[in-house]
Protein backbone atom coordinates (compact mmCIF):
# COMPACT_ATOMS: atom_id res chain seq x y z
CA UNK A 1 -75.16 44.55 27.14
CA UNK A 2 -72.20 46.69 25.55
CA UNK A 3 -70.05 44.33 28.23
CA UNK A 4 -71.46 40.83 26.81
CA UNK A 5 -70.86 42.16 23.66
CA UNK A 6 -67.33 42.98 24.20
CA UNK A 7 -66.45 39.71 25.89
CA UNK A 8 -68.26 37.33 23.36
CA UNK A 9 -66.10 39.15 20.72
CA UNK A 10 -62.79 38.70 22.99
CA UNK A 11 -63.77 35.21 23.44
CA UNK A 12 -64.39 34.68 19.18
CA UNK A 13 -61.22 36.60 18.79
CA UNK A 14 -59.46 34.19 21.19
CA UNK A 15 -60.91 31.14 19.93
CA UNK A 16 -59.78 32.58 16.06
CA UNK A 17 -55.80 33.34 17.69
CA UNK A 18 -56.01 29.99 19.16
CA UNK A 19 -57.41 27.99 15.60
CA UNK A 20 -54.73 30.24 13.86
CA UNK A 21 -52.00 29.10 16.13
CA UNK A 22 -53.02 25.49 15.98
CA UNK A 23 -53.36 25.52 12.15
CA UNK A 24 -49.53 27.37 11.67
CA UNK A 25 -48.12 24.59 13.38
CA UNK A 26 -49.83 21.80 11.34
CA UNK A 27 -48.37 23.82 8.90
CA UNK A 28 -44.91 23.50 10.27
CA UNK A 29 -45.12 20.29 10.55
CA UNK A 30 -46.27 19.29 7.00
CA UNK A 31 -43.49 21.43 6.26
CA UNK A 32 -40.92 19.57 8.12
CA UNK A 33 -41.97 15.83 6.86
CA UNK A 34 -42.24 17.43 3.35
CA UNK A 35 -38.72 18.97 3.80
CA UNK A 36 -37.68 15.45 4.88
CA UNK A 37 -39.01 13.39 1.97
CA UNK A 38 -37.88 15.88 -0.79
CA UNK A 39 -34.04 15.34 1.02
CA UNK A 40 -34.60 11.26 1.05
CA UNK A 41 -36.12 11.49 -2.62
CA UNK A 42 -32.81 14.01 -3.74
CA UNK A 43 -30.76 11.57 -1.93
CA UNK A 44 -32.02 8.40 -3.70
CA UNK A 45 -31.91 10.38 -6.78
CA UNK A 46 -28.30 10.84 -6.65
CA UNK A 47 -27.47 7.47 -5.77
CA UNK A 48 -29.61 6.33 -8.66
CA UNK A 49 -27.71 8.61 -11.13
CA UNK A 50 -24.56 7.10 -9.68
CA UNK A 51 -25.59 3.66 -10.22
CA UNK A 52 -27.01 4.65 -13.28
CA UNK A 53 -23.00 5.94 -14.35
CA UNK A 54 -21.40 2.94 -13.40
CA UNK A 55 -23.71 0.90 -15.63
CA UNK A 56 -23.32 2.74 -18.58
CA UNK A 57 -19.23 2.96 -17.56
CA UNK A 58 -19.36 -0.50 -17.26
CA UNK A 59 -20.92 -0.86 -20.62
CA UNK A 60 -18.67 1.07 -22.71
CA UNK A 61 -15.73 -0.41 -21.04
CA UNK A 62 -17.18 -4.13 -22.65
CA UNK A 63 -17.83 -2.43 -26.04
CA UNK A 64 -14.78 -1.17 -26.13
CA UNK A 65 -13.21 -5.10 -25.13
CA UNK A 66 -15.63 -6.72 -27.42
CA UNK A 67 -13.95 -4.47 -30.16
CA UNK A 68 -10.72 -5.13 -29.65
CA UNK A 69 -11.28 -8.70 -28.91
CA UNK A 70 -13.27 -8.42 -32.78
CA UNK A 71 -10.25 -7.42 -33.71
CA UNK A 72 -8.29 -10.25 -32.60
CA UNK A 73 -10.13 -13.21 -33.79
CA UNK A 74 -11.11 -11.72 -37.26
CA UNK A 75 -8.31 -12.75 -39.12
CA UNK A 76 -7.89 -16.17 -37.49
CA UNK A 77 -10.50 -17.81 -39.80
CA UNK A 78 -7.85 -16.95 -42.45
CA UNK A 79 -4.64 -18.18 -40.74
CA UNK A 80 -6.54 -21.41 -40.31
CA UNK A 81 -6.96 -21.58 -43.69
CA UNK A 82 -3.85 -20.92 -44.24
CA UNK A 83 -2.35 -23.53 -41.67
CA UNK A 84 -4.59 -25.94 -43.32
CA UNK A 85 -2.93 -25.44 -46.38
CA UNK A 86 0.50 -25.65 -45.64
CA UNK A 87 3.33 -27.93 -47.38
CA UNK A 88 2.66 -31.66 -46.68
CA UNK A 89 6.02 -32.25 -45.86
CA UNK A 90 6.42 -30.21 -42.55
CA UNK A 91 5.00 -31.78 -39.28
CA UNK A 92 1.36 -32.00 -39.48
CA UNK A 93 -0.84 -29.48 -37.31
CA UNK A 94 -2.62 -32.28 -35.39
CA UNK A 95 1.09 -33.31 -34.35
CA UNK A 96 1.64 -29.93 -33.52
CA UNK A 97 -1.41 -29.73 -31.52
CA UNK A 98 -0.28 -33.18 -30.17
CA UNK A 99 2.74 -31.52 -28.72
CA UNK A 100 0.96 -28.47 -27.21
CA UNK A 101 -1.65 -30.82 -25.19
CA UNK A 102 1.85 -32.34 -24.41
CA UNK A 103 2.96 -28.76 -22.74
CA UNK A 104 5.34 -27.94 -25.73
CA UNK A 105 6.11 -24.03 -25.74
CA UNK A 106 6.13 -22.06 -28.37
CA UNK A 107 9.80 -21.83 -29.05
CA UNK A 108 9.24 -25.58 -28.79
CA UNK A 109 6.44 -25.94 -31.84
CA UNK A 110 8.88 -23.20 -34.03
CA UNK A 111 11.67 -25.37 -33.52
CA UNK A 112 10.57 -28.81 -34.47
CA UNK A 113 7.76 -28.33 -36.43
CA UNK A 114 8.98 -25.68 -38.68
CA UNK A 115 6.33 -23.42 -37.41
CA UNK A 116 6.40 -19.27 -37.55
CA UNK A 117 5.98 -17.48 -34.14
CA UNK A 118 2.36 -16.31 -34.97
CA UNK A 119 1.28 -19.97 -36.17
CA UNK A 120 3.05 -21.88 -33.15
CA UNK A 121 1.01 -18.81 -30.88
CA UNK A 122 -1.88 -20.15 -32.87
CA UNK A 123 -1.56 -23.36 -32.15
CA UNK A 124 -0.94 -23.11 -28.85
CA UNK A 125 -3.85 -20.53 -28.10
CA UNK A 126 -6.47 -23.33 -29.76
CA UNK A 127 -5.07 -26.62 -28.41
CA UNK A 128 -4.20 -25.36 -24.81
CA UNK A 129 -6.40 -27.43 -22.74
């Protein structure tokens, strides 16, 4: 009896080594795949915060170009103004402009129309077609 006893208990024991083993390696494998995702999620992570850098990049780049180009075109409500107002008795502006749609330069538009370099730059900047 001592001897049935003794090999039901090797054969538990067995059958315990055996569930063991088979459960470690489940384990191992879980552990693997997990391993694998958390590398693909760190992987799309960084790519993400890459993107992510260029956008914003990108988008202070354009602020900064909108600014300047704020800059720029501020004051030309003025000089328009001012163009508008000149003396009577130069060329007119829509002569002026007549000559830029004609492919006058600027040293053209300064010389016969009595223009300054900023205004014929003007001028040519709005009428260029």
């Amino acid at each position: 009896m001592l001897e049935v006893a003794v090999i039901v208990l090797g054969l538990l024991w067995a059958a315990t080594v055996g569930a063991m083993v088979v459960y470690v390696r489940k384990q191992r494998v879980l552990a693997a795949r997990q391993a694998a995702a958390d590398a693909q999620r760190d992987r799309r992570l960084k790519e993400l915060g890459r993107r992510l850098d260029t956008y914003q990049n990108g988008n202070v780049q354009m602020g900064e170009e909108l600014h300047e180009m704020r800059s720029v075109v501020a004051p030309l409500p003025e000089k328009l103004t001012r163009l508008e107002q000149r003396d009577p008795t130069s060329l007119s502006f829509d002569q002026a402009a007549r000559l830029v749609g004609m492919g006058a330069s600027i040293d053209e538009l300064t010389q016969s129309c009595g223009l300054t370099q900023a205004e014929a730059e003007l001028m040519s900047k709005m009428h260029k077609g």
